[in-house]
PDB file of N, CA and C in Angstrom:
ATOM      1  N   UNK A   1      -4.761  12.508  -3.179  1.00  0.00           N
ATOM      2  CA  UNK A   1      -4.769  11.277  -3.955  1.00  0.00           C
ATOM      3  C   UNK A   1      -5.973  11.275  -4.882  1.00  0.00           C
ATOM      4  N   UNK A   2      -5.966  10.992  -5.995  1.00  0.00           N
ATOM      5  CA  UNK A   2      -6.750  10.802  -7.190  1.00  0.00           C
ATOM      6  C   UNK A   2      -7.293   9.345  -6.895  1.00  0.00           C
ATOM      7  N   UNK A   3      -8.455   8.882  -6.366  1.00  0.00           N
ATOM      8  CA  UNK A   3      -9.282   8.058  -7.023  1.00  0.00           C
ATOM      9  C   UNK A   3      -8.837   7.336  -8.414  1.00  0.00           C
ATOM     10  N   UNK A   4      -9.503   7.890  -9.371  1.00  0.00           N
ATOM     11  CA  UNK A   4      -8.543   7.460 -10.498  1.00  0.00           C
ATOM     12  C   UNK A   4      -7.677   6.412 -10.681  1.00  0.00           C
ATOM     13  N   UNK A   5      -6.395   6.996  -9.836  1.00  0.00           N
ATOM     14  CA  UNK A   5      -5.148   6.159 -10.090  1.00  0.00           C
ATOM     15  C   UNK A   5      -5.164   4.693  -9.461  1.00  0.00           C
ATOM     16  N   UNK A   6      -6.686   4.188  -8.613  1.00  0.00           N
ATOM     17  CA  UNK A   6      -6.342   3.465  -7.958  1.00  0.00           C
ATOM     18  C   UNK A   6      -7.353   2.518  -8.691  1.00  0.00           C
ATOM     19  N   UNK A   7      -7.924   2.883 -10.355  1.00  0.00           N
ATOM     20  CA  UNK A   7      -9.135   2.150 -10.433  1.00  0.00           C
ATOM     21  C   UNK A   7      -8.813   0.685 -10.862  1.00  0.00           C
ATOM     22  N   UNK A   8      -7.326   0.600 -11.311  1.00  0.00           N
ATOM     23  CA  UNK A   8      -7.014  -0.530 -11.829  1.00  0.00           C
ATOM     24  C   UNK A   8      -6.748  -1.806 -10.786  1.00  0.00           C
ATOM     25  N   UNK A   9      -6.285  -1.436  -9.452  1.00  0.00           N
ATOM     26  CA  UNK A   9      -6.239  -2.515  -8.573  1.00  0.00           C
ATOM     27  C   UNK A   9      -7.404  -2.933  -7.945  1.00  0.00           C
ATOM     28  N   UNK A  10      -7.022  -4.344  -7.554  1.00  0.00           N
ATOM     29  CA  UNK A  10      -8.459  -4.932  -6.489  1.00  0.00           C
ATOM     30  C   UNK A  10      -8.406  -4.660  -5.328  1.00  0.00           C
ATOM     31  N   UNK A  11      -7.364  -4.038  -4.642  1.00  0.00           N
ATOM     32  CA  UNK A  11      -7.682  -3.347  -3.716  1.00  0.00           C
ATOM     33  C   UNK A  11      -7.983  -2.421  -3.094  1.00  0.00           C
ATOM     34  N   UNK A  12      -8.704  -1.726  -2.023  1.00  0.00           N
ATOM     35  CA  UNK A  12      -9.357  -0.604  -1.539  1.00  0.00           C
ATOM     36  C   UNK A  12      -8.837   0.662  -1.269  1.00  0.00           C
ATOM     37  N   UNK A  13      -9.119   1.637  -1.443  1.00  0.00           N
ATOM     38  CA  UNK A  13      -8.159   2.604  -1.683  1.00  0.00           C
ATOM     39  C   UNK A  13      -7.602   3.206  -0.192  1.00  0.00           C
ATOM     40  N   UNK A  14      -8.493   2.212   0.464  1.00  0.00           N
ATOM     41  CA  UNK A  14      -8.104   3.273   2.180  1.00  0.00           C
ATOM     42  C   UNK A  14      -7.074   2.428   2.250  1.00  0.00           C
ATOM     43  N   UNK A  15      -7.034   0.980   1.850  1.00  0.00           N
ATOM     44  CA  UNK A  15      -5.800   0.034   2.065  1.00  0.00           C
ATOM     45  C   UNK A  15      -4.599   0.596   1.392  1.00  0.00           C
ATOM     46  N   UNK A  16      -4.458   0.914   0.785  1.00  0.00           N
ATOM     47  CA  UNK A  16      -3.219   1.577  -0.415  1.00  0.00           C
ATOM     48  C   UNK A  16      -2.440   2.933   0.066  1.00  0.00           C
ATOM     49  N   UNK A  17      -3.577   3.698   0.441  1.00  0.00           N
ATOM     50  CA  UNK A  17      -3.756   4.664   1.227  1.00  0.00           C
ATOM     51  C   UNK A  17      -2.658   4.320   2.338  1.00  0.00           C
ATOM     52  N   UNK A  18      -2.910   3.730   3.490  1.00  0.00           N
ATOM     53  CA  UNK A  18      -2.090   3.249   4.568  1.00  0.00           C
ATOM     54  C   UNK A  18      -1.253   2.681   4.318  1.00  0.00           C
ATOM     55  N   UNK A  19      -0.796   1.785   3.365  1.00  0.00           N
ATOM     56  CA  UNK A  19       0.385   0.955   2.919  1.00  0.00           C
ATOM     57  C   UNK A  19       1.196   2.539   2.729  1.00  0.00           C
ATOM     58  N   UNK A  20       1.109   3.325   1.733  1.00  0.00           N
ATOM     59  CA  UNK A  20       1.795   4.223   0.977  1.00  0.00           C
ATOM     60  C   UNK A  20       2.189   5.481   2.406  1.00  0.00           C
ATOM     61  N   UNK A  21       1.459   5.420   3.159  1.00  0.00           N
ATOM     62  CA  UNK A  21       1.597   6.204   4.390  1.00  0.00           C
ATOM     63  C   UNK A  21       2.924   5.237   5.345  1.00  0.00           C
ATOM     64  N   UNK A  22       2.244   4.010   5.504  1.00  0.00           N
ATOM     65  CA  UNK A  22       3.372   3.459   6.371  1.00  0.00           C
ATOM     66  C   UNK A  22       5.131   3.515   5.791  1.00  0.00           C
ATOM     67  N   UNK A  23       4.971   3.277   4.671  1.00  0.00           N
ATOM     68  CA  UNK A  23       6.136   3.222   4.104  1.00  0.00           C
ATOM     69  C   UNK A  23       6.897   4.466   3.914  1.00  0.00           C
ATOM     70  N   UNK A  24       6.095   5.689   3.843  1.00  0.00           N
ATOM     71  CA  UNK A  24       6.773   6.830   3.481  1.00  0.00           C
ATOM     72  C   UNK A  24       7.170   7.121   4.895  1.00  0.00           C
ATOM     73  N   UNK A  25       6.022   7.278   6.286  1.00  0.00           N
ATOM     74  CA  UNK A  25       6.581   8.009   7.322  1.00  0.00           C
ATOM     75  C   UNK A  25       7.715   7.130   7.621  1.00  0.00           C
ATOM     76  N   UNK A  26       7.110   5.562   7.873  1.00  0.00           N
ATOM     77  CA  UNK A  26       8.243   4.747   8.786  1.00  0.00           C
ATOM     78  C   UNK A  26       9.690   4.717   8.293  1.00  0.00           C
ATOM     79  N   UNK A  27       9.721   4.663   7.190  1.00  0.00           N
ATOM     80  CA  UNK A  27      10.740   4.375   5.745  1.00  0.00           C
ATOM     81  C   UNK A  27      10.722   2.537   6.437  1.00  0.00           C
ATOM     82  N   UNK A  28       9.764   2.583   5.729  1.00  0.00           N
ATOM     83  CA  UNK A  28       9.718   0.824   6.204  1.00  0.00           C
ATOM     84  C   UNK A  28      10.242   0.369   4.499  1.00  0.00           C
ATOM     85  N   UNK A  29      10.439  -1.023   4.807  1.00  0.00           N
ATOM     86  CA  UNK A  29      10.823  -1.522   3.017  1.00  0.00           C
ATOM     87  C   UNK A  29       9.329  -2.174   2.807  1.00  0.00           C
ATOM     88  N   UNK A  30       8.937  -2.425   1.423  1.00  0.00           N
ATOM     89  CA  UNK A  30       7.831  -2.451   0.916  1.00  0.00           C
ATOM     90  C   UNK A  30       7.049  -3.916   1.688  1.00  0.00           C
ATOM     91  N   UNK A  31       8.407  -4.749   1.551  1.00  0.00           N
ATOM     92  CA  UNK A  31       7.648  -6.093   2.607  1.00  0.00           C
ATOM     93  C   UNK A  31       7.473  -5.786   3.923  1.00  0.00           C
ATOM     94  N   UNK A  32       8.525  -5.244   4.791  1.00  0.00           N
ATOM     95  CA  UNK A  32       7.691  -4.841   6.173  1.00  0.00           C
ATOM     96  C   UNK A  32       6.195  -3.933   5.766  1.00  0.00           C
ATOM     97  N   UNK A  33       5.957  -3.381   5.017  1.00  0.00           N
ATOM     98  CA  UNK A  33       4.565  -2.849   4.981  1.00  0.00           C
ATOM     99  C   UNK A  33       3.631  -3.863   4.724  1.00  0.00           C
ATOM    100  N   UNK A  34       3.492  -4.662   3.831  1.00  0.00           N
ATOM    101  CA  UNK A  34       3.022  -5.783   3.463  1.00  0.00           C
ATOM    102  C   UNK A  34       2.668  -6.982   5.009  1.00  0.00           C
ATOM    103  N   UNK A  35       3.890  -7.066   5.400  1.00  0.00           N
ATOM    104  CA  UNK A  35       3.907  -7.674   6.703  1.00  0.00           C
ATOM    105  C   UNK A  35       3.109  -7.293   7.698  1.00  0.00           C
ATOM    106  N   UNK A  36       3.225  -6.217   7.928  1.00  0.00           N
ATOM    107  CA  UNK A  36       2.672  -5.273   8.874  1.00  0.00           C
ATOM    108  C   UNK A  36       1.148  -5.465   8.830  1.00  0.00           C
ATOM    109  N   UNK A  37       0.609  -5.214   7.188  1.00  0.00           N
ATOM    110  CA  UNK A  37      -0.515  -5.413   6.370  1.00  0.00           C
ATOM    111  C   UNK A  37      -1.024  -6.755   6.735  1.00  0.00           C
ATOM    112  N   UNK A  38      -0.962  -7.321   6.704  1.00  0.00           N
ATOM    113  CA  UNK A  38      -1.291  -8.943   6.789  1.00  0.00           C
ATOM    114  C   UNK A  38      -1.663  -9.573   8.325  1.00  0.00           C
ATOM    115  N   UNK A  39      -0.791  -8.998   9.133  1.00  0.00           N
ATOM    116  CA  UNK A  39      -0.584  -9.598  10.530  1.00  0.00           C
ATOM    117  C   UNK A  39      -2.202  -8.596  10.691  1.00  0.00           C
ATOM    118  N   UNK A  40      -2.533  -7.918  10.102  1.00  0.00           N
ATOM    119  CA  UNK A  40      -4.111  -6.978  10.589  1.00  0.00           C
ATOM    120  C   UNK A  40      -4.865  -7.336   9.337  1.00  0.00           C
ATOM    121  N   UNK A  41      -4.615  -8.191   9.169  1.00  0.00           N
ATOM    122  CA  UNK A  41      -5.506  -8.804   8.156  1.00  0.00           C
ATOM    123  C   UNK A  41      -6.161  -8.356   6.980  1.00  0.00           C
ATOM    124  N   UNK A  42      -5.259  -7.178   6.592  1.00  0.00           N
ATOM    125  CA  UNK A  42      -5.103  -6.525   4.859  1.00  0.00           C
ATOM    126  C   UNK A  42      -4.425  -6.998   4.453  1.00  0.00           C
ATOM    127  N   UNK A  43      -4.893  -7.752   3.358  1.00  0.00           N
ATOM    128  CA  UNK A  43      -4.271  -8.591   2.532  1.00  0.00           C
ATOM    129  C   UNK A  43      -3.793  -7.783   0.958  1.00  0.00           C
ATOM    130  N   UNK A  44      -2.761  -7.186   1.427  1.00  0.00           N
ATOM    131  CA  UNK A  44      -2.044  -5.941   0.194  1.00  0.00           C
ATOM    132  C   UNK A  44      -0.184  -6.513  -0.324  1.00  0.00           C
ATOM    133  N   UNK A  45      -0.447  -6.679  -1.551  1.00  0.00           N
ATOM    134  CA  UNK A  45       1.090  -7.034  -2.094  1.00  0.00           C
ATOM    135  C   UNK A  45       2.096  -5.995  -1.766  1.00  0.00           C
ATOM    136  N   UNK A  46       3.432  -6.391  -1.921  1.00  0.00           N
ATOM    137  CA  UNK A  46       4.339  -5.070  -1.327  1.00  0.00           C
ATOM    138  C   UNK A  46       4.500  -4.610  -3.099  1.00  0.00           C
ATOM    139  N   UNK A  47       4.690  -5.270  -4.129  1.00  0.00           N
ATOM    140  CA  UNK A  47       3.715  -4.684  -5.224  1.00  0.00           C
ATOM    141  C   UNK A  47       3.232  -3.521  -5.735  1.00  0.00           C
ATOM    142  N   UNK A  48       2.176  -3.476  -4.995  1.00  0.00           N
ATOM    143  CA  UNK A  48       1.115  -2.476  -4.848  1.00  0.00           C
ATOM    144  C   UNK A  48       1.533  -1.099  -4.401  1.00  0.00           C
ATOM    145  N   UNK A  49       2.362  -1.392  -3.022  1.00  0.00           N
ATOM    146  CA  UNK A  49       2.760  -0.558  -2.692  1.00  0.00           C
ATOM    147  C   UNK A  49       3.853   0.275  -3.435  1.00  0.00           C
ATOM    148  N   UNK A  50       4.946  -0.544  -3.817  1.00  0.00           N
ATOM    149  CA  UNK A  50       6.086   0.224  -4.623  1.00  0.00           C
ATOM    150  C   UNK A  50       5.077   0.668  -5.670  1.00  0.00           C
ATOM    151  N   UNK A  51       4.035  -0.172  -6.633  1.00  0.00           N
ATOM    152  CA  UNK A  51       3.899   1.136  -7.858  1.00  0.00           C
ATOM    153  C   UNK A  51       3.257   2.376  -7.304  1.00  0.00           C
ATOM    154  N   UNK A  52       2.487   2.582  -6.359  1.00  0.00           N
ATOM    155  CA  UNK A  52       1.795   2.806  -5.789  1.00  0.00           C
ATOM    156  C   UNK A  52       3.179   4.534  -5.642  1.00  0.00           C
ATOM    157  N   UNK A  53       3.970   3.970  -5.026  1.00  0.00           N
ATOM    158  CA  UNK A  53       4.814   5.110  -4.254  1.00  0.00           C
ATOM    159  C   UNK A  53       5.804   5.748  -5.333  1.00  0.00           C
ATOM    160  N   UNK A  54       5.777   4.931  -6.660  1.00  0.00           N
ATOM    161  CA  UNK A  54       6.129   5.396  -7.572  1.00  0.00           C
ATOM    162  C   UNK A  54       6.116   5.808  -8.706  1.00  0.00           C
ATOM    163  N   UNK A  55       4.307   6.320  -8.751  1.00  0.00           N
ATOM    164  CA  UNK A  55       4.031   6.734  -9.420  1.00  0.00           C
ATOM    165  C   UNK A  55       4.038   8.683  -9.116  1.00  0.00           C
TER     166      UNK A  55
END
């Protein structure tokens, strides 16, 4: 992962990081990641995650 790509969001890259991990291994949908995210108190859009996985 490029640094870089993550300079435009406000969130942390280890957070993005794990969103983009949960979703790929689990094949979770972008809101269960988000969900998942939140209930542990990372506060990450599902958003984030899709551009995130599709870039």
């Amino acid at each position: 992962m490029n640094p870089s790509t993550y300079k435009q969001h406000r969130f942390p890259l280890e957070i993005i990081a794990h969103a983009v991990w949960l979703y790929v291994r689990f094949a979770l949908s972008y809101r269960d990641v988000e969900e998942l995210l939140t209930e542990r108190k990372m506060l990450l859009t599902y958003k984030t995650v899709c551009q995130q996985c599709h870039t």
